[in-house]
C-alpha atoms as a PDB file:
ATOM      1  CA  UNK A   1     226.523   2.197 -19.158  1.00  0.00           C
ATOM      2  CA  UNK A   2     228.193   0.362 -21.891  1.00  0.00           C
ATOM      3  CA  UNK A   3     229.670   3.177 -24.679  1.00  0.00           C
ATOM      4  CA  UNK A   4     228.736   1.040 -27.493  1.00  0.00           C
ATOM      5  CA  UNK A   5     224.954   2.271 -26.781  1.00  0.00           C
ATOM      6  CA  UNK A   6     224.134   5.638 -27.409  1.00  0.00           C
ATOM      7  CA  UNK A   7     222.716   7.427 -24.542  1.00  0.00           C
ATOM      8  CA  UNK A   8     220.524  10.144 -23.541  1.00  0.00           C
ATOM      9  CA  UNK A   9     220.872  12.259 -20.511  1.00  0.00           C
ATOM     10  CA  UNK A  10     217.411  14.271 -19.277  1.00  0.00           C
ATOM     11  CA  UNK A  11     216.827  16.669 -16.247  1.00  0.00           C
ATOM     12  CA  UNK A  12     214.421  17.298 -14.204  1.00  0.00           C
ATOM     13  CA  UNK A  13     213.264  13.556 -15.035  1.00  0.00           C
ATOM     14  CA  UNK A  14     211.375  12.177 -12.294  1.00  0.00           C
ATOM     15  CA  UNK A  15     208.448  13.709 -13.470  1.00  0.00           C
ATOM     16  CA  UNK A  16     206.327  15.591 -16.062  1.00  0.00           C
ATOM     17  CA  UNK A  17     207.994  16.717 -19.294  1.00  0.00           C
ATOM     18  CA  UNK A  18     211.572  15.281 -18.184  1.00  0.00           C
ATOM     19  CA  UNK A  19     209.612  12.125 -17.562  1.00  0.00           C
ATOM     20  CA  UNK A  20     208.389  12.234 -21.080  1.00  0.00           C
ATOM     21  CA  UNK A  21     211.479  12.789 -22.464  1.00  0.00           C
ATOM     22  CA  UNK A  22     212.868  10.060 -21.169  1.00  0.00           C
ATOM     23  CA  UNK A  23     209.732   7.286 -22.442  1.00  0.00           C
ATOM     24  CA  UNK A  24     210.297   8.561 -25.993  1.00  0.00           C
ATOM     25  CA  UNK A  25     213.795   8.457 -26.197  1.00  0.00           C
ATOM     26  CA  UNK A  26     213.676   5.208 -24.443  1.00  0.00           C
ATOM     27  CA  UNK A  27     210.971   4.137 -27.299  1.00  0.00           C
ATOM     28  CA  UNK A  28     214.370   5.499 -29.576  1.00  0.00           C
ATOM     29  CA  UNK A  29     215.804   3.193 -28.458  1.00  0.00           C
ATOM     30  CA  UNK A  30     218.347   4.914 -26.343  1.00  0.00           C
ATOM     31  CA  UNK A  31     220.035   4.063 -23.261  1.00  0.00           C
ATOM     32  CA  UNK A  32     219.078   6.540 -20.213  1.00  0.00           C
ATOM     33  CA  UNK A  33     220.867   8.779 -17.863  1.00  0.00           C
ATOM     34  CA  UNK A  34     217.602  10.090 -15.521  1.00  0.00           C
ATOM     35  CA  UNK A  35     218.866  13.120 -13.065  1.00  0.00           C
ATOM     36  CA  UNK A  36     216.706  14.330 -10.466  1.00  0.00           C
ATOM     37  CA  UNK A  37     216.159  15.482  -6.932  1.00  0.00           C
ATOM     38  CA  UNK A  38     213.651  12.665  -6.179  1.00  0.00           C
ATOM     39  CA  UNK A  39     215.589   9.613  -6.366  1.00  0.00           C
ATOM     40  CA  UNK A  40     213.116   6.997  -5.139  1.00  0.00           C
ATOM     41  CA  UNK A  41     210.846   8.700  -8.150  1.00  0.00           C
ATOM     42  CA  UNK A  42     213.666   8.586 -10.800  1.00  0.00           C
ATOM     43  CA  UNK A  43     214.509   4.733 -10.053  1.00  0.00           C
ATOM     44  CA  UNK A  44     211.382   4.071 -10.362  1.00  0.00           C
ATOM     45  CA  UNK A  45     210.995   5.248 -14.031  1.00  0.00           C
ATOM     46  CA  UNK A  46     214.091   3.810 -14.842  1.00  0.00           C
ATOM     47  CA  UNK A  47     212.904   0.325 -13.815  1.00  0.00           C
ATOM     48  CA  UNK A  48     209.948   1.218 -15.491  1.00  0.00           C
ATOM     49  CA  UNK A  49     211.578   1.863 -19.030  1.00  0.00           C
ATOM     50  CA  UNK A  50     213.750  -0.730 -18.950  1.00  0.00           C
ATOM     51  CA  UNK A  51     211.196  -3.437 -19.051  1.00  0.00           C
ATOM     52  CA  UNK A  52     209.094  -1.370 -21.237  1.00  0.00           C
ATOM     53  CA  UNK A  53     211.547  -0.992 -23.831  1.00  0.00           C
ATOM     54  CA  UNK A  54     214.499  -3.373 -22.942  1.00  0.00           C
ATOM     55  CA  UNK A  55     216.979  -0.341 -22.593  1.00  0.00           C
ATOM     56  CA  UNK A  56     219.294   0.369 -19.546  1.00  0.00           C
ATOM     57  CA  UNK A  57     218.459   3.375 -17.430  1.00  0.00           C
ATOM     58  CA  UNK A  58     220.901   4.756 -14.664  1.00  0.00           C
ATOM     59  CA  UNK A  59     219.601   7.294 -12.153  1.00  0.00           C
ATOM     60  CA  UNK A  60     221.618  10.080 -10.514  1.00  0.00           C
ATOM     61  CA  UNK A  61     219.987  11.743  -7.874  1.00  0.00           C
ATOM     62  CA  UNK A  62     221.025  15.453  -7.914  1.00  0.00           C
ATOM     63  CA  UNK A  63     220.106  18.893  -6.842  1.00  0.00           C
ATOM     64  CA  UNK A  64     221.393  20.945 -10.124  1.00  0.00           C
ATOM     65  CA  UNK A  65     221.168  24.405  -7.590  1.00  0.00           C
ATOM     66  CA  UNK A  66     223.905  23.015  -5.982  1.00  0.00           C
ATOM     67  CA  UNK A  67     227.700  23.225  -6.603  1.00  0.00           C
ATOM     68  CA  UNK A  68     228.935  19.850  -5.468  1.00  0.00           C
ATOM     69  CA  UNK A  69     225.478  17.944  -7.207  1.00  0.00           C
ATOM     70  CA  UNK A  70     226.048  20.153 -10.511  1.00  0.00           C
ATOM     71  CA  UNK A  71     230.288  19.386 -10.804  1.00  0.00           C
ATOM     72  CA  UNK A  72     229.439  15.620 -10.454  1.00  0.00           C
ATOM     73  CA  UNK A  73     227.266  15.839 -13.300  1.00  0.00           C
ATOM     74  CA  UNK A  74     229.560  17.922 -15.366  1.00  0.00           C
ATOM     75  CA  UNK A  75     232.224  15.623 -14.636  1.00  0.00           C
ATOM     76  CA  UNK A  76     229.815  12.645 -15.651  1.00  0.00           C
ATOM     77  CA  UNK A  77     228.939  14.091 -19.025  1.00  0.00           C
ATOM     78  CA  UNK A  78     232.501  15.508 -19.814  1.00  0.00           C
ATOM     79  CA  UNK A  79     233.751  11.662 -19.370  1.00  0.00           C
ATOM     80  CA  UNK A  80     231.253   9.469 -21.284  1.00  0.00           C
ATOM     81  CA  UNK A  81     231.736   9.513 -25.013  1.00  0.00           C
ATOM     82  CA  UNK A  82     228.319   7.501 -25.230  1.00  0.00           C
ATOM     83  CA  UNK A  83     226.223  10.628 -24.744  1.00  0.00           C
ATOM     84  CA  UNK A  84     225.091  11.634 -27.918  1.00  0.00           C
ATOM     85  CA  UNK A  85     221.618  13.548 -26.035  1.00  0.00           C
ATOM     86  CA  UNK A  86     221.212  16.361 -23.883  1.00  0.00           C
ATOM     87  CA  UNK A  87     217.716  17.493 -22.603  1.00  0.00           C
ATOM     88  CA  UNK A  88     218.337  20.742 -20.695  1.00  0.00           C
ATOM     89  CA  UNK A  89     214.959  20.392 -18.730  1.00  0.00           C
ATOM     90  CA  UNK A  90     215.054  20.829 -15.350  1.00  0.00           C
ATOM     91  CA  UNK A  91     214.045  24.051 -14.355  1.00  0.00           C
ATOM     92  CA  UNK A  92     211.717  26.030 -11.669  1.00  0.00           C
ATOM     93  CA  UNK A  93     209.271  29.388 -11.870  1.00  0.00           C
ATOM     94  CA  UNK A  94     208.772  31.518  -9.200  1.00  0.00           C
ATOM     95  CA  UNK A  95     205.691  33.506  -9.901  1.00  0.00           C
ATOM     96  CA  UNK A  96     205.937  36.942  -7.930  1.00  0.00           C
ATOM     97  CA  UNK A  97     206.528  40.112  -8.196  1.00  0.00           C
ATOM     98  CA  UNK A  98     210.118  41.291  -7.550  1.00  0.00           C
ATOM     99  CA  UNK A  99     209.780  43.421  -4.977  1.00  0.00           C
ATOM    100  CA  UNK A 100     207.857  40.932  -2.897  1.00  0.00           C
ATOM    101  CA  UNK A 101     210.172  37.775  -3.611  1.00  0.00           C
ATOM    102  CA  UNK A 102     213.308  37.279  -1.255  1.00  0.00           C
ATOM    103  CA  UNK A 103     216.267  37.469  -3.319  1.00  0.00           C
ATOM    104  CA  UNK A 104     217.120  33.886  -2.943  1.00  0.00           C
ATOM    105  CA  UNK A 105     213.955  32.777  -4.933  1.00  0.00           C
ATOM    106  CA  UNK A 106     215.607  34.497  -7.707  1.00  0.00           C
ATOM    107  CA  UNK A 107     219.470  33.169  -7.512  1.00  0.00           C
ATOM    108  CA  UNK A 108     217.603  29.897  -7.160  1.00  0.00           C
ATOM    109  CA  UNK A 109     215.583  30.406 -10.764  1.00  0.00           C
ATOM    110  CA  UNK A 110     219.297  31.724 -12.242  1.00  0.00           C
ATOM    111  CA  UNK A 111     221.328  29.041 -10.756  1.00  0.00           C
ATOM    112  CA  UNK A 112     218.781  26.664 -12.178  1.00  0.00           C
ATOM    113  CA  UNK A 113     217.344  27.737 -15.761  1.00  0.00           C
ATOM    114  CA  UNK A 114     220.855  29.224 -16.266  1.00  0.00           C
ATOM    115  CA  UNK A 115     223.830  28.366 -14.489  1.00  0.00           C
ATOM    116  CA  UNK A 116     222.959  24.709 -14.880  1.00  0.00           C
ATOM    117  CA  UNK A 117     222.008  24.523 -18.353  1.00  0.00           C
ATOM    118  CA  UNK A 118     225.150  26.531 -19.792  1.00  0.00           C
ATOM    119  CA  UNK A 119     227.242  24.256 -17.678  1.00  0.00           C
ATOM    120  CA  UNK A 120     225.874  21.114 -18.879  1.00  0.00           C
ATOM    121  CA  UNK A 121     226.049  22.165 -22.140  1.00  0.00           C
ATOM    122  CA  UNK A 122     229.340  23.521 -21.690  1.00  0.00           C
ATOM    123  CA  UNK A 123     230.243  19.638 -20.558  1.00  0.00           C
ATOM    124  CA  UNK A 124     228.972  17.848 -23.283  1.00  0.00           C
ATOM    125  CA  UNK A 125     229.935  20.324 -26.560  1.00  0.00           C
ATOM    126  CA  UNK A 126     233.561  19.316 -26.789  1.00  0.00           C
ATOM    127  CA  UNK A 127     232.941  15.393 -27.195  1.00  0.00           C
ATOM    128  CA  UNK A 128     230.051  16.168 -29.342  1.00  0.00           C
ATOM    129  CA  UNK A 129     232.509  18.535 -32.105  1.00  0.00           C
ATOM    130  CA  UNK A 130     235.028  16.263 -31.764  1.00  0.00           C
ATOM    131  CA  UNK A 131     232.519  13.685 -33.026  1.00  0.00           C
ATOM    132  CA  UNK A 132     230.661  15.748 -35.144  1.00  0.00           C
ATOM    133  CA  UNK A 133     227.582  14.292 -34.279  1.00  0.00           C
ATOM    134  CA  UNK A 134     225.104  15.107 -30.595  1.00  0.00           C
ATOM    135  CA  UNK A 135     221.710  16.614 -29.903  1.00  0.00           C
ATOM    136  CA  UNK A 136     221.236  19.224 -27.294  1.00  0.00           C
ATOM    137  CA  UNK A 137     217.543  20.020 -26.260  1.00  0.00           C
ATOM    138  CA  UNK A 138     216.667  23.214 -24.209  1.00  0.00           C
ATOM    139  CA  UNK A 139     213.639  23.656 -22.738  1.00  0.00           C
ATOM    140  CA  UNK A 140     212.703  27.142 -22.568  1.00  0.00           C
ATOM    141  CA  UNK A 141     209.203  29.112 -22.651  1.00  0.00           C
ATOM    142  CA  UNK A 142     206.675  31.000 -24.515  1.00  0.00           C
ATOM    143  CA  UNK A 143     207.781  34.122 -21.853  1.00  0.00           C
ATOM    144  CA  UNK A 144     211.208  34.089 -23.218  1.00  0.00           C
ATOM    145  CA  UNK A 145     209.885  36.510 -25.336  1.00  0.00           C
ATOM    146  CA  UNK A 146     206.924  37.949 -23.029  1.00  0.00           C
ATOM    147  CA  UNK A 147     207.102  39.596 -19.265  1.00  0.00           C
ATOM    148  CA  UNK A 148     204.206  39.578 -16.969  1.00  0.00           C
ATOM    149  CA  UNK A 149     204.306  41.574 -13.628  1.00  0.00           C
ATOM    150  CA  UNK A 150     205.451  38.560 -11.883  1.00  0.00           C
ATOM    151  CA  UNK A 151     207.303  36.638 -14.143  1.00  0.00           C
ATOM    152  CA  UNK A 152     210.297  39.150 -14.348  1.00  0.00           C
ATOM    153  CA  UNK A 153     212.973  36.724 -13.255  1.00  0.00           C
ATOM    154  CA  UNK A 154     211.407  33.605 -14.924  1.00  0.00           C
ATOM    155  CA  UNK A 155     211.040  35.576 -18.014  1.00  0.00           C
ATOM    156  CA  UNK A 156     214.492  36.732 -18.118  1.00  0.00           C
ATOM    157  CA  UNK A 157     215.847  33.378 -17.419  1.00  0.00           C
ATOM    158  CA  UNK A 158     214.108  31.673 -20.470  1.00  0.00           C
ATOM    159  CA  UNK A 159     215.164  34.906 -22.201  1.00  0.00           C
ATOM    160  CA  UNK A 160     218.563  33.462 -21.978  1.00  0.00           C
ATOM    161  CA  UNK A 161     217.917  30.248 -22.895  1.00  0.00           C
ATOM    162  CA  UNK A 162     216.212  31.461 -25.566  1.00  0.00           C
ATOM    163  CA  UNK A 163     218.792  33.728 -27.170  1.00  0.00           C
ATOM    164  CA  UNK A 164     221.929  31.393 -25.570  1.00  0.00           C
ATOM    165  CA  UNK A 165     220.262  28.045 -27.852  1.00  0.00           C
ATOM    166  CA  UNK A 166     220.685  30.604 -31.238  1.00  0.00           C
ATOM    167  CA  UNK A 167     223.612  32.128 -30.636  1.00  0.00           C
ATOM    168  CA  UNK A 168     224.933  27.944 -30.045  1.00  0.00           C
ATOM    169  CA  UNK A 169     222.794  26.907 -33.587  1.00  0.00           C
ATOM    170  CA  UNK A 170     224.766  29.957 -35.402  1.00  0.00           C
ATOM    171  CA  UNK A 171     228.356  28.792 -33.795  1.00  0.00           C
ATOM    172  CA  UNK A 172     227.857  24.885 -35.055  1.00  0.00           C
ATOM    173  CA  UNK A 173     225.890  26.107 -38.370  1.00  0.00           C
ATOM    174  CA  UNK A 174     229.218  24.107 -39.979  1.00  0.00           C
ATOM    175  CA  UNK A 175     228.834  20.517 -38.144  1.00  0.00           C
ATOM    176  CA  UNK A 176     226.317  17.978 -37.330  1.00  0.00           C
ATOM    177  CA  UNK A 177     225.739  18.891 -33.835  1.00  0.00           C
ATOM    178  CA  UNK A 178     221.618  19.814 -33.166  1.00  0.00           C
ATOM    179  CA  UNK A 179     220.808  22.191 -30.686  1.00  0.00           C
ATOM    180  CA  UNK A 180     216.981  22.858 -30.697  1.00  0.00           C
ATOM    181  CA  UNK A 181     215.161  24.971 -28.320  1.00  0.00           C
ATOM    182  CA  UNK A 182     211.561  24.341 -27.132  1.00  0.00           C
ATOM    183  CA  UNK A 183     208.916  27.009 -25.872  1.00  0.00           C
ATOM    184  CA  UNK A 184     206.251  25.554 -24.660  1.00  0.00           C
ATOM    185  CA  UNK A 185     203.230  27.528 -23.467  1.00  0.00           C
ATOM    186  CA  UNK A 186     201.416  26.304 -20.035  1.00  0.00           C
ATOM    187  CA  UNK A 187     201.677  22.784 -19.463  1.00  0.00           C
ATOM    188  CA  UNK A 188     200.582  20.815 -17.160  1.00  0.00           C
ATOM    189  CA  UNK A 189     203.559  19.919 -14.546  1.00  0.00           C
ATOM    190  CA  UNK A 190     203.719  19.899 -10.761  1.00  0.00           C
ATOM    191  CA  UNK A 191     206.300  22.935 -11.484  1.00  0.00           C
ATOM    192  CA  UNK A 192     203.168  24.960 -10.723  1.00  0.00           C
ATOM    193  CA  UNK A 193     202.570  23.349  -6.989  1.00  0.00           C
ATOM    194  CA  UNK A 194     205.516  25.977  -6.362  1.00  0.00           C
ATOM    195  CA  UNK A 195     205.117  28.849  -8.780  1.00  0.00           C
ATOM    196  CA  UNK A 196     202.819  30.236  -6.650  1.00  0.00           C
ATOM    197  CA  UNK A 197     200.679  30.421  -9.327  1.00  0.00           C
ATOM    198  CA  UNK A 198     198.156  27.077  -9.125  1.00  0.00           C
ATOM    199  CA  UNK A 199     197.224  24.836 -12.161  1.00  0.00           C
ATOM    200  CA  UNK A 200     193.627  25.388 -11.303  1.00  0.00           C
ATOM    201  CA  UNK A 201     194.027  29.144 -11.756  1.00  0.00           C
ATOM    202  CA  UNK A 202     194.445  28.785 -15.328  1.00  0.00           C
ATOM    203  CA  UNK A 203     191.610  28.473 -18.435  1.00  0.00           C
ATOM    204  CA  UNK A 204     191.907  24.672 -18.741  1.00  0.00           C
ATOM    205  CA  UNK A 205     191.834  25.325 -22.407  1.00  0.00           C
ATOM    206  CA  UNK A 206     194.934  27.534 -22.722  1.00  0.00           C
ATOM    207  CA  UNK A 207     196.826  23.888 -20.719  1.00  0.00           C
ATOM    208  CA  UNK A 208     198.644  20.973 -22.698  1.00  0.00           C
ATOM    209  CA  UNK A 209     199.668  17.859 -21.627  1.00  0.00           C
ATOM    210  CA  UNK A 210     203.188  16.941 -20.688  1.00  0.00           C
ATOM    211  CA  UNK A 211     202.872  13.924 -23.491  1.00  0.00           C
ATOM    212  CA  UNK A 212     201.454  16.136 -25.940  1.00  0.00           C
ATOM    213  CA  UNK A 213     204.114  18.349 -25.509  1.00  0.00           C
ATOM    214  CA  UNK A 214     207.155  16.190 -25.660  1.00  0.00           C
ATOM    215  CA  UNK A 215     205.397  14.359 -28.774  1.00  0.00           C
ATOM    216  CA  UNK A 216     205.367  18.038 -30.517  1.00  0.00           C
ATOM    217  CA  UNK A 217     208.807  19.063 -29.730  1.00  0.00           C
ATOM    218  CA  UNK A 218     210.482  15.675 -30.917  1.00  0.00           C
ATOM    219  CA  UNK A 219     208.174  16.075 -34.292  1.00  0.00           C
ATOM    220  CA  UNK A 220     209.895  19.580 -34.588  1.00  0.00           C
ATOM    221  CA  UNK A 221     212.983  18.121 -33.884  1.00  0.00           C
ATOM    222  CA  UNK A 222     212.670  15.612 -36.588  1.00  0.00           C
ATOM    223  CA  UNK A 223     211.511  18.088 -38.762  1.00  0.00           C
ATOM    224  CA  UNK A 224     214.662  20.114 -38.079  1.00  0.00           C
ATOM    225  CA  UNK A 225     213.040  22.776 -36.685  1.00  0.00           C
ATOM    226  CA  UNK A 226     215.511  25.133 -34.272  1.00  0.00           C
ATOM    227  CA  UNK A 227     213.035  26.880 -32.438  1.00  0.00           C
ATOM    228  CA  UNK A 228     209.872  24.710 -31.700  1.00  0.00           C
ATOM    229  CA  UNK A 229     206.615  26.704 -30.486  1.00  0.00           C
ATOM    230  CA  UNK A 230     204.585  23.252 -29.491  1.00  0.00           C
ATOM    231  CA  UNK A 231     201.334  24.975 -29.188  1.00  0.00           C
ATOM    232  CA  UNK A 232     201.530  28.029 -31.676  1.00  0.00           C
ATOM    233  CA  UNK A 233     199.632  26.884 -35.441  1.00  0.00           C
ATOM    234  CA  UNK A 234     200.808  29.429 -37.575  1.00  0.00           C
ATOM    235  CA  UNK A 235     204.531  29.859 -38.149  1.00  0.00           C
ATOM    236  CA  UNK A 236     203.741  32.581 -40.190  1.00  0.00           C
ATOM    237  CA  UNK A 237     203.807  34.382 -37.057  1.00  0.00           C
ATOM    238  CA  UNK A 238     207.468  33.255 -35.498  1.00  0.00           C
ATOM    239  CA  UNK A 239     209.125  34.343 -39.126  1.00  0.00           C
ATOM    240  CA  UNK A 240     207.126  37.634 -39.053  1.00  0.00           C
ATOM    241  CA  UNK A 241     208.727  37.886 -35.657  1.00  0.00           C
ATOM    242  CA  UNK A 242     212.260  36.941 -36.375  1.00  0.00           C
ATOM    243  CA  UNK A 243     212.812  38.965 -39.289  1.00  0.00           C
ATOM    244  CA  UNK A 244     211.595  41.974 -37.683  1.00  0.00           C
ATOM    245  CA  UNK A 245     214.178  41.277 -34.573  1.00  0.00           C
ATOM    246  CA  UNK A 246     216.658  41.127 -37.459  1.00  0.00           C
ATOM    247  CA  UNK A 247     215.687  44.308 -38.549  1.00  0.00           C
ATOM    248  CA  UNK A 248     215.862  46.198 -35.787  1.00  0.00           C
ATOM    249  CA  UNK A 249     219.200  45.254 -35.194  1.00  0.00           C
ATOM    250  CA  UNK A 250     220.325  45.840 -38.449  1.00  0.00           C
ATOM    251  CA  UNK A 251     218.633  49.496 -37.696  1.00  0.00           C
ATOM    252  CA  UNK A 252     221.073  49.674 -34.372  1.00  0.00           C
ATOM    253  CA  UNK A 253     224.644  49.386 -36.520  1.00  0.00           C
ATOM    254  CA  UNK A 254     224.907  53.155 -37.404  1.00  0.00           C
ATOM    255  CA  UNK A 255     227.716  54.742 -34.947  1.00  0.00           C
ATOM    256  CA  UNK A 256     224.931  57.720 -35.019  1.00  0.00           C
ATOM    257  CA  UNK A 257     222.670  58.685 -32.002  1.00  0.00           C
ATOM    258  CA  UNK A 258     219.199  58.451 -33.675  1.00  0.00           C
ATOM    259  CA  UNK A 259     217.704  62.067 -34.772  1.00  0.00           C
ATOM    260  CA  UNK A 260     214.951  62.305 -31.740  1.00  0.00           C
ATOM    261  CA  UNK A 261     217.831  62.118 -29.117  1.00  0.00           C
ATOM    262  CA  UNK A 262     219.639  64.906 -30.615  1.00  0.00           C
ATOM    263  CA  UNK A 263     219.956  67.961 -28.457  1.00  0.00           C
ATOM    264  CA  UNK A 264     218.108  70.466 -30.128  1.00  0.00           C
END
């Protein structure tokens, strides 16, 4: 890709909401750097995009769970100062309860909602403070900050997304580097054909679209939002939320065990 074109890299883009991404940011007018597992899907897009909106689109076909696929991409972002966009999308839920899941399952949702997206992120920062100027995009979920009995690993994963994206917004409060995080509620993906949980099973009215989505979180982003719920109305509710986790931690920072815990 040429470096006098600015260009966007997305995850997980050969389909659903990395597939999104990657049609509005096209529409942006940005070049494309599509990684996936399913390469025939993600050069399809890219052809796809490029007549649509007369951008370029390379493909790289990689399995982000794996060492060797994950180091080529770091090593791609770390050496192209024409990425000035990061979607941290791909991602994968395994819906079970922890005692019944092999262990694997579980490395598998770390390696990928976590390992992955710090290192990627970890690959693109530098170039990005040097130039004072990037966009990094994590895609995390409404059970970052909810557990159900079998969404123990998935929930703790997004958990660290979740807290990982504002502890990153707090360390580059002083430049022009965006990080925004995204929690989107149940959307609908093909990431359920192997959550174990299926689409169907789910009120139809509680589901969003992939494009409706996307079209949300980039209207947050433009609106310079740092933590975009796509589907919740009231914000009301997120600051009621936030300052009361302030609070409590502010309650924590007394060096004194609290009165009820005292031996009597």
């Amino acid at each position: 890709m040429s470096s006098s074109q600015k260009i966007a890299v997305v995850t997980g883009a050969s389909s659903g909401i990395g597939a999104v991404y990657a049609d509005r940011l096209a529409r942006r007018g940005y070049d494309l750097l599509l990684v996936a597992r399913r390469g025939e899907r993600l050069q399809n897009l890219a052809t796809k995009l490029e007549q649509a909106y007369g951008i370029k689109a390379e493909t790289l076909v990689a399995d982000l769970e794996k060492e060797n696929d994950l180091a080529r991409l770091e090593t791609v972002l770390a050496g192209n100062p024409a990425i000035r966009v990061l979607v941290n999308n791909a991602g994968i839920a395994r819906l079970s309860s922890v005692a019944e899941t092999p262990v694997q399952e579980s490395l598998a949702q770390i390696a990928l909602n976590i390992t992955a997206l710090t290192r990627l992120t970890h690959a693109v920062l530098p170039a990005f403070k040097e130039r004072n100027e990037g966009a990094i995009i994590n895609i995390a979920s409404v059970l970052a900050v909810h557990a159900l009995p079998v969404s123990s690993v998935y929930s703790g994963t997004k958990a660290f997304v979740l807290n990982f994206s504002r502890g990153l917004q707090q360390e580059l409060a002083s430049t022009d580097v965006r990080v925004q995080v995204v929690l989107p509620a149940a959307t609908a993906t093909d990431l359920w054909d192997i959550s174990g949980v299926p689409l169907a099973a789910l009120p139809q009215e509680t589901v969003m679209s992939a494009e409706h989505l996307v079209d949300a979180a980039l209207a947050g982003f433009d609106q310079g939002e740092p933590v975009t719920w796509p589907s919740m109305a009231d914000t009301g509710l997120w600051e009621r939320y936030d300052t009361a986790r302030s609070a409590l931690f502010a309650a924590t920072q007394t060096g004194q065990p609290a009165p009820r815990l005292l031996a009597l």
